[in-house]
Protein backbone atom coordinates (compact mmCIF):
# COMPACT_ATOMS: atom_id res chain seq x y z
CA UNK A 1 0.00 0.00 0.00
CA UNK A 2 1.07 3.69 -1.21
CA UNK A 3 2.15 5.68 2.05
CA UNK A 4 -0.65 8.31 2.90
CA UNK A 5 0.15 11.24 1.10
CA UNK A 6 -1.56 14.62 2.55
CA UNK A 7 -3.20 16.87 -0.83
CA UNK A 8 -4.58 20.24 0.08
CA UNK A 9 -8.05 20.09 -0.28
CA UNK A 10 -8.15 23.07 -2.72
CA UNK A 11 -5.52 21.03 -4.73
CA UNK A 12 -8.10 17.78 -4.65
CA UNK A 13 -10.98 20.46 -5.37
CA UNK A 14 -8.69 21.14 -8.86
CA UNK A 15 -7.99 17.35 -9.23
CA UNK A 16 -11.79 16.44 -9.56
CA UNK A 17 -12.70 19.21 -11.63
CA UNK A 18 -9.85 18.78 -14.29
CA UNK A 19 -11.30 15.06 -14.14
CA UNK A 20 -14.76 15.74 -14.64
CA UNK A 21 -14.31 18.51 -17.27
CA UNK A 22 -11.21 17.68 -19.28
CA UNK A 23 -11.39 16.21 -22.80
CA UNK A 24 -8.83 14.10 -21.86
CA UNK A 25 -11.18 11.76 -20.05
CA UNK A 26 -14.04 11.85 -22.52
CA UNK A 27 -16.63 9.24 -21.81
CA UNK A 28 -16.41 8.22 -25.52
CA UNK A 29 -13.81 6.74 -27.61
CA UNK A 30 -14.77 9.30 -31.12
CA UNK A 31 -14.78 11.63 -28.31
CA UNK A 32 -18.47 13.06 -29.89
CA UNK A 33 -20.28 13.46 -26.50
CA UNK A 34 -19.54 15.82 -24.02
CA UNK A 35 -15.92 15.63 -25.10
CA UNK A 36 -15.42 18.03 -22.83
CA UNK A 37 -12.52 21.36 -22.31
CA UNK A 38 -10.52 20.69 -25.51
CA UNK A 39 -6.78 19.95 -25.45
CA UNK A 40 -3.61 21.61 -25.29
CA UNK A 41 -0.12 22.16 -25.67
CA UNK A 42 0.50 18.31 -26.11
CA UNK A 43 -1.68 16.86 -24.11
CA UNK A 44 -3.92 13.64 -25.43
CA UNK A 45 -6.28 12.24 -24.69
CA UNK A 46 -5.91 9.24 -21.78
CA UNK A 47 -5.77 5.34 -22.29
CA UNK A 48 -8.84 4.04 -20.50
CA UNK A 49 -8.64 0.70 -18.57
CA UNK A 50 -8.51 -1.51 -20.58
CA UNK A 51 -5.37 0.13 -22.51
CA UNK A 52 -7.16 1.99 -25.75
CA UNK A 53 -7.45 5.33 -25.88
CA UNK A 54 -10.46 6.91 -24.44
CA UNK A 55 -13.67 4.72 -23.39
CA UNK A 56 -14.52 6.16 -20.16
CA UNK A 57 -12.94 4.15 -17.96
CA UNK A 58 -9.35 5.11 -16.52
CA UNK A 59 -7.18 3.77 -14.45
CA UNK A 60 -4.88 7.36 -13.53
CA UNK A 61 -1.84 7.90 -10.97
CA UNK A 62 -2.03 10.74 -8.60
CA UNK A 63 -0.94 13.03 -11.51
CA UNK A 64 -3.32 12.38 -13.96
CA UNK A 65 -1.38 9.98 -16.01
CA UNK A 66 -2.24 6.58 -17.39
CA UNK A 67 -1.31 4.00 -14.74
CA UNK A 68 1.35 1.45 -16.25
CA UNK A 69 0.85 -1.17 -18.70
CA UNK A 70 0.99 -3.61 -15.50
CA UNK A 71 -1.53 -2.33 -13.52
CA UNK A 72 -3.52 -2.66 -17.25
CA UNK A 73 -2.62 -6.48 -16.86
CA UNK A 74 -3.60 -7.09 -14.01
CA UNK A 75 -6.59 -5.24 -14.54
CA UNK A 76 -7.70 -7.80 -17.63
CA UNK A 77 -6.61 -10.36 -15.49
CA UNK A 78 -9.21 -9.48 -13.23
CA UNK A 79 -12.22 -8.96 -15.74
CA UNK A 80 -11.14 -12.76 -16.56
CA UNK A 81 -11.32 -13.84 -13.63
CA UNK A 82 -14.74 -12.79 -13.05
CA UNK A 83 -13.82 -10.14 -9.94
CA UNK A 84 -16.23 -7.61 -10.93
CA UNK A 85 -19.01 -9.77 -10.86
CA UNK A 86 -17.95 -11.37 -7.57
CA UNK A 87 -17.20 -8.01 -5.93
CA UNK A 88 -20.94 -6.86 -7.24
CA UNK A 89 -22.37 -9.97 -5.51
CA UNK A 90 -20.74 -9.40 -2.61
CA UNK A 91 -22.32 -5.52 -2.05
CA UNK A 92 -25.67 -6.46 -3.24
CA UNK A 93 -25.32 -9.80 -0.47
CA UNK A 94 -24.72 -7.29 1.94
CA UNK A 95 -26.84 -4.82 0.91
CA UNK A 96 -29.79 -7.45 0.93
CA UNK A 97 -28.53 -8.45 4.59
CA UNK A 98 -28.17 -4.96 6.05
CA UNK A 99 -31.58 -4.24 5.00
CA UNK A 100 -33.66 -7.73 5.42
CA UNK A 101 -35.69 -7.23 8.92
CA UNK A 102 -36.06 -10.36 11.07
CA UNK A 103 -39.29 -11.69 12.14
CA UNK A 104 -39.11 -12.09 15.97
């Protein structure tokens, strides 16, 4: 596990809206909806998850940048494995549990 690192929140505040607003992380890969603030001075648009460029989905470092082809691995390791599905079971188990009311 990465040591705790301490970002000022109005740093964090920047983070998220760079995220949310930056064509760089468009939701789609022809980048045709809500593509989002356009690009600039060299900057492209990010490898999603699964390793193509754009999609929706990224895996990102604390800087913004595409994690490294092994985390990408390990990450289609994962979706073959099934881990997704198993975590989703999981939460909905739990869910169901936390929210079933016993008879007395």
């Amino acid at each position: 596990m990465a040591p705790f690192r301490c970002i000022p929140l109005e740093e964090v505040g920047e983070k998220h809206v760079f995220l949310a607003t930056s064509a760089k992380f468009c939701p789609e890969k022809d980048g045709s909806v809500a593509a989002g603030v356009p690009l600039e001075g060299g900057v492209s648009i990010a490898r999603d998850s699964k390793g193509v460029v754009g999609g929706g989905v990224y895996s990102i470092d604390d800087h913004q940048e595409n994690q490294s082809q092994e985390v990408e691995i390990l990450l289609a390791q994962l979706r073959k494995e099934g881990a997704s599905e198993r975590v989703w079971e999981t939460i909905e188990s739990n869910l169901k549990q936390a929210t079933t009311v016993e008879k007395t």
